[in-house]
N, C-alpha and C. Protein backbone atom coordinates (compact mmCIF):
# COMPACT_ATOMS: atom_id res chain seq x y z
N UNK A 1 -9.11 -25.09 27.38
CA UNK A 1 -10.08 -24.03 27.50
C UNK A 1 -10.90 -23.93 26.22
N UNK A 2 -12.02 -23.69 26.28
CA UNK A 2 -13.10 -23.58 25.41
C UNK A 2 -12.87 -22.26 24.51
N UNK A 3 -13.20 -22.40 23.19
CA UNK A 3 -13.23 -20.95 22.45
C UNK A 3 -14.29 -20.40 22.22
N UNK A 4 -14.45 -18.88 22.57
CA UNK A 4 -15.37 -18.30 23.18
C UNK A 4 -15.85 -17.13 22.12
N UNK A 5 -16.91 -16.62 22.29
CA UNK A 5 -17.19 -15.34 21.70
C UNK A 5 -17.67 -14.64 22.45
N UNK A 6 -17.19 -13.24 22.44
CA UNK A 6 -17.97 -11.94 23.57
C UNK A 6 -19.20 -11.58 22.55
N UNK A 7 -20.26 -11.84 23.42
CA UNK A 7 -21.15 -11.27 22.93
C UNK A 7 -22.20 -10.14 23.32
N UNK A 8 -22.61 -9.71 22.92
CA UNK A 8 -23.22 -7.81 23.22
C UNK A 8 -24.34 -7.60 22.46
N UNK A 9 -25.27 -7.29 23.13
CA UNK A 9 -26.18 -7.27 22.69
C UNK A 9 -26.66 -5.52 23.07
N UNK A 10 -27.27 -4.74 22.58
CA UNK A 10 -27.61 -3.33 22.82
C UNK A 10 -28.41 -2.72 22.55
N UNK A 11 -29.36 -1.98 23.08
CA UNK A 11 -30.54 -1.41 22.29
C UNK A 11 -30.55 0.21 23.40
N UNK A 12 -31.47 0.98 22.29
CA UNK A 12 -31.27 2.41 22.67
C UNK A 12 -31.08 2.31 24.94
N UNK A 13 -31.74 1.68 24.75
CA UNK A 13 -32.13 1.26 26.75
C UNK A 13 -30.34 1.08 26.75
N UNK A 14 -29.83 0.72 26.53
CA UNK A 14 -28.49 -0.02 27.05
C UNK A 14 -28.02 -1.43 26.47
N UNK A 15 -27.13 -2.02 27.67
CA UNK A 15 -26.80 -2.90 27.53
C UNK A 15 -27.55 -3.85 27.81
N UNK A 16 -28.68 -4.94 26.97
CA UNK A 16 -29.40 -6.15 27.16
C UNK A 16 -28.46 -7.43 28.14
N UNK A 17 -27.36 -7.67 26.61
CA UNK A 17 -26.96 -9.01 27.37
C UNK A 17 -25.79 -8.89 26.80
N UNK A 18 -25.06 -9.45 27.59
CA UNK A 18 -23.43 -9.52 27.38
C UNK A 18 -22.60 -10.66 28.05
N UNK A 19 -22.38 -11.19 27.49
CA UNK A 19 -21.20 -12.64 27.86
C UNK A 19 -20.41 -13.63 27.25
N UNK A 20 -19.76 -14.07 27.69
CA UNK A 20 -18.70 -15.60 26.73
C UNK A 20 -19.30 -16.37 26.47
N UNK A 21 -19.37 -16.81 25.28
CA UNK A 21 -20.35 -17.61 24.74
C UNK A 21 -20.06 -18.59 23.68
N UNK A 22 -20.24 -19.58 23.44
CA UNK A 22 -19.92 -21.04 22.44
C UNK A 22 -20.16 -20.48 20.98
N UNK A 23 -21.30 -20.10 20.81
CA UNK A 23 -22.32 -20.43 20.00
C UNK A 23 -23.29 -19.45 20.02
N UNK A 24 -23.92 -18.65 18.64
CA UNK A 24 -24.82 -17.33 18.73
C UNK A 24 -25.68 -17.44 17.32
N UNK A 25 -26.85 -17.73 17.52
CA UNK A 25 -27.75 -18.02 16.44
C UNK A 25 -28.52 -16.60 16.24
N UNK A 26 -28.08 -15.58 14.60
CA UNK A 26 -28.61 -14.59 14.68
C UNK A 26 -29.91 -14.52 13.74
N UNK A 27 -30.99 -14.17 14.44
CA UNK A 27 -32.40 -13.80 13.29
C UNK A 27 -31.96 -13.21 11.83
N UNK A 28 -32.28 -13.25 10.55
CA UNK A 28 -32.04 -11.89 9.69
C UNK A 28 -33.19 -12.10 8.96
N UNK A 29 -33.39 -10.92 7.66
CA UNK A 29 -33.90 -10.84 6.80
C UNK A 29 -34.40 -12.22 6.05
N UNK A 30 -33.15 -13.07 6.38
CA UNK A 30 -33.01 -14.56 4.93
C UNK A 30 -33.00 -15.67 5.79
N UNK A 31 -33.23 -15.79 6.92
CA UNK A 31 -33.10 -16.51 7.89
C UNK A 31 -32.07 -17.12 9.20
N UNK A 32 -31.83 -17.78 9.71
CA UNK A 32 -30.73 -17.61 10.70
C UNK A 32 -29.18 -17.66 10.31
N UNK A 33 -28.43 -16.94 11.31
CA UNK A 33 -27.26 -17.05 10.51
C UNK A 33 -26.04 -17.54 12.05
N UNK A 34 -25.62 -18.55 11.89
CA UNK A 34 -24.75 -19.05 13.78
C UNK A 34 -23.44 -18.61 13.20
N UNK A 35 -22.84 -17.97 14.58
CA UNK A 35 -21.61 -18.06 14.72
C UNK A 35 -21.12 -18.81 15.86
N UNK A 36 -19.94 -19.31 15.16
CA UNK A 36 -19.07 -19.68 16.49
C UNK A 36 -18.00 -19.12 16.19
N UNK A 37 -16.98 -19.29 17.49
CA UNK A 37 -15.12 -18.81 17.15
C UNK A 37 -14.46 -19.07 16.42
N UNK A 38 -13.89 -18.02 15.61
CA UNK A 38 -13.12 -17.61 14.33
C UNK A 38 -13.90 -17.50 13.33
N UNK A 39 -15.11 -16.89 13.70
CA UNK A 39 -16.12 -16.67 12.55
C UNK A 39 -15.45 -15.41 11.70
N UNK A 40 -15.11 -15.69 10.31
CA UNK A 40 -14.71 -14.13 9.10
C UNK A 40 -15.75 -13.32 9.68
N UNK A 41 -14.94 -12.04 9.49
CA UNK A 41 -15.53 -10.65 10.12
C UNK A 41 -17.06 -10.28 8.98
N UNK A 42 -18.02 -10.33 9.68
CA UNK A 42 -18.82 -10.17 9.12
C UNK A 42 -20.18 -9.02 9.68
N UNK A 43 -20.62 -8.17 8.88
CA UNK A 43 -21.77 -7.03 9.11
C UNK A 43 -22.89 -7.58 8.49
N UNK A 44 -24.18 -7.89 8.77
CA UNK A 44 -25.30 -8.39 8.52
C UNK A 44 -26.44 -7.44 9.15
N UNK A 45 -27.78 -7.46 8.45
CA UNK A 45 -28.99 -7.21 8.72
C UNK A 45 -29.30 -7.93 10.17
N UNK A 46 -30.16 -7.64 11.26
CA UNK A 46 -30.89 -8.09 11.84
C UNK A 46 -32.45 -8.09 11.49
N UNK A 47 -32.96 -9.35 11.34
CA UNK A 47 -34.40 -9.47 11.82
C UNK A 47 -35.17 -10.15 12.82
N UNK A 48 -36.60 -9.54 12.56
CA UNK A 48 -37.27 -9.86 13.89
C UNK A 48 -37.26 -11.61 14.00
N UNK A 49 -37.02 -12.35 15.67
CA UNK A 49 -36.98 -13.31 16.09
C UNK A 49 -35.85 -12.99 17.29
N UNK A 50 -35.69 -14.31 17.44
CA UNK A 50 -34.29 -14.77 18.98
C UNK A 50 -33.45 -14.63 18.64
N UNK A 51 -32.56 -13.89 19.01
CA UNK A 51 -31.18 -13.98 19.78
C UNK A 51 -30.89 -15.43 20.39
N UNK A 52 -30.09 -16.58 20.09
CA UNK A 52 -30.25 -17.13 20.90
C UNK A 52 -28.55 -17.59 21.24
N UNK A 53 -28.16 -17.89 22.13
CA UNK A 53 -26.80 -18.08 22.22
C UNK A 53 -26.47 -19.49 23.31
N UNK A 54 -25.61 -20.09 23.05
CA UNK A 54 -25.07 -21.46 24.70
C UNK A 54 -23.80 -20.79 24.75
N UNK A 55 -23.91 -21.14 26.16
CA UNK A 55 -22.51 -21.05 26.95
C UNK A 55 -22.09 -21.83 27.97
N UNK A 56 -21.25 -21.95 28.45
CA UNK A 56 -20.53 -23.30 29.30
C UNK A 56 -21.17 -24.87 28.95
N UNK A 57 -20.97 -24.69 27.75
CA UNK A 57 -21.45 -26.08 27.13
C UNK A 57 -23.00 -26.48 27.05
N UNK A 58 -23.85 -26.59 27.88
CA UNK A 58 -24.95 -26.68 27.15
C UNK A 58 -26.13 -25.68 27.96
N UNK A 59 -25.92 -24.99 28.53
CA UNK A 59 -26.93 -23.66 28.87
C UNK A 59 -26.79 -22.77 27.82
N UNK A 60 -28.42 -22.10 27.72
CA UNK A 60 -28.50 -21.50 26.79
C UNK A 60 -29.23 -20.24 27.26
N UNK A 61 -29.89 -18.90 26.49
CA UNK A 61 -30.18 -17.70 26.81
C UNK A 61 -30.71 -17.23 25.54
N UNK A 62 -31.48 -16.46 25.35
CA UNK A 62 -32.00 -15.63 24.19
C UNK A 62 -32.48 -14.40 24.64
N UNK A 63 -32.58 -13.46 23.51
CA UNK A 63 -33.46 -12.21 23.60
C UNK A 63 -34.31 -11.82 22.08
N UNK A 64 -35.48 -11.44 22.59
CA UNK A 64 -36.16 -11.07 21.08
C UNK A 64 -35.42 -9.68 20.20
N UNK A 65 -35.77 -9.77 18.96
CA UNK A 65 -34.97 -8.75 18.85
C UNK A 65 -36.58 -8.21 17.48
N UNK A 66 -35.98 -7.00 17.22
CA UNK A 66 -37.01 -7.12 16.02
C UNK A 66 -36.38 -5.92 14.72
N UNK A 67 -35.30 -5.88 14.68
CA UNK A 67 -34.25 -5.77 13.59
C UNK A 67 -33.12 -5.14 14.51
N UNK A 68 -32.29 -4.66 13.64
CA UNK A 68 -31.06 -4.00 13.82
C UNK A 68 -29.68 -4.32 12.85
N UNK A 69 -28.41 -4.46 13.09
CA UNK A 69 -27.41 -4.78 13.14
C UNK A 69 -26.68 -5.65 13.90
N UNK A 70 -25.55 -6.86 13.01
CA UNK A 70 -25.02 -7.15 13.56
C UNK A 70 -23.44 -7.43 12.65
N UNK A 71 -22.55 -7.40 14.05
CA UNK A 71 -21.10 -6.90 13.54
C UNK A 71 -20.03 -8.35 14.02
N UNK A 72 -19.58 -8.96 13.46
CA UNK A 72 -18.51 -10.01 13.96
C UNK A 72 -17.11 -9.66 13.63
N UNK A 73 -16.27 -9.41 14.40
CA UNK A 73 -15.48 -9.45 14.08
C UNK A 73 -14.23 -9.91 15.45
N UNK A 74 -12.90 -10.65 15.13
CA UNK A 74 -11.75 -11.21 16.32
C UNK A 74 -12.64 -12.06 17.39
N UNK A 75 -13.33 -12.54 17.14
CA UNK A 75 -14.55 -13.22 17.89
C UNK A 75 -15.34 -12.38 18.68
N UNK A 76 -15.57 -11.31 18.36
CA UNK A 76 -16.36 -10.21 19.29
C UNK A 76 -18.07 -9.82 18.57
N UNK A 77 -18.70 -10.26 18.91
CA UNK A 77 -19.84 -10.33 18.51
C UNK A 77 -21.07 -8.67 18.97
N UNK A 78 -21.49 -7.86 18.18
CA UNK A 78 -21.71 -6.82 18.62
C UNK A 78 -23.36 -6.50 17.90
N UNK A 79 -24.31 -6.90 18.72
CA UNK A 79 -25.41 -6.89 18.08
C UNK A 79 -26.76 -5.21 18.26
N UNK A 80 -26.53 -4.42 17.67
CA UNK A 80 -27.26 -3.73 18.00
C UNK A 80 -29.32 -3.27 17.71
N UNK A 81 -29.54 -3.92 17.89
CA UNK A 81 -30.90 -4.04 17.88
C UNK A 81 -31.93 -2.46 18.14
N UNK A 82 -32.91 -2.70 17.63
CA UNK A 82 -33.68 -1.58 17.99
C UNK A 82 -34.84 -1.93 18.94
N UNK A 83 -35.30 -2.96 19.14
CA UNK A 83 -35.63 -3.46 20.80
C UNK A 83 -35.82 -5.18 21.02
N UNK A 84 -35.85 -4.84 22.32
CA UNK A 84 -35.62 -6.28 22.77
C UNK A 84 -36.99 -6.63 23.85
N UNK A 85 -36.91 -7.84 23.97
CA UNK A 85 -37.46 -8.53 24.89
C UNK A 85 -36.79 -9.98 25.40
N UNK A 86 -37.30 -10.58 27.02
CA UNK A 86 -36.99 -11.57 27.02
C UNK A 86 -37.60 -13.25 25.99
N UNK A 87 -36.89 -13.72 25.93
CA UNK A 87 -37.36 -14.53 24.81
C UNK A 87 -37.45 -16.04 25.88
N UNK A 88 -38.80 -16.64 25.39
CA UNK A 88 -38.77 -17.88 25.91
C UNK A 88 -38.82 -18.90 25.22
């Protein structure tokens, strides 16, 4: 079985996007920052760009974001943004 990260994405609207996921490339301030499973627990800046994440090996998904927070920690990925869009 594959090792996974829950990932969550959230903005005042709700819940954006949420699922098991490989791999999560986050926008910031200093430029991108990826996690994968067993990433050290880590709190970071969000900045504006993609969300972008794969899952079941090579499909992938994004959302725009244009700052916020983001929280890693036990592979649980918890991104709270202050808005989103779909990203192409």
């Amino acid at each position: 079985m594959e090792d996974r990260i829950a990932l969550k994405v959230v903005t005042a609207e709700g819940v954006v996007l949420e699922r098991q996921v490989n791999y999560v490339s986050i926008p910031t301030p200093d430029g991108s920052v990826g996690i994968l499973c067993d990433h050290a627990p880590m709190l970071c800046a969000v900045g504006k760009g993609n969300v972008r994440c794969r899952f079941d090996g090579t499909q992938t998904d994004s959302v725009a974001v244009s700052g916020g927070v983001a929280s890693v920690e036990n592979n649980k990925l918890v991104i709270l943004a202050e808005t989103k869009n779909t990203a192409e």
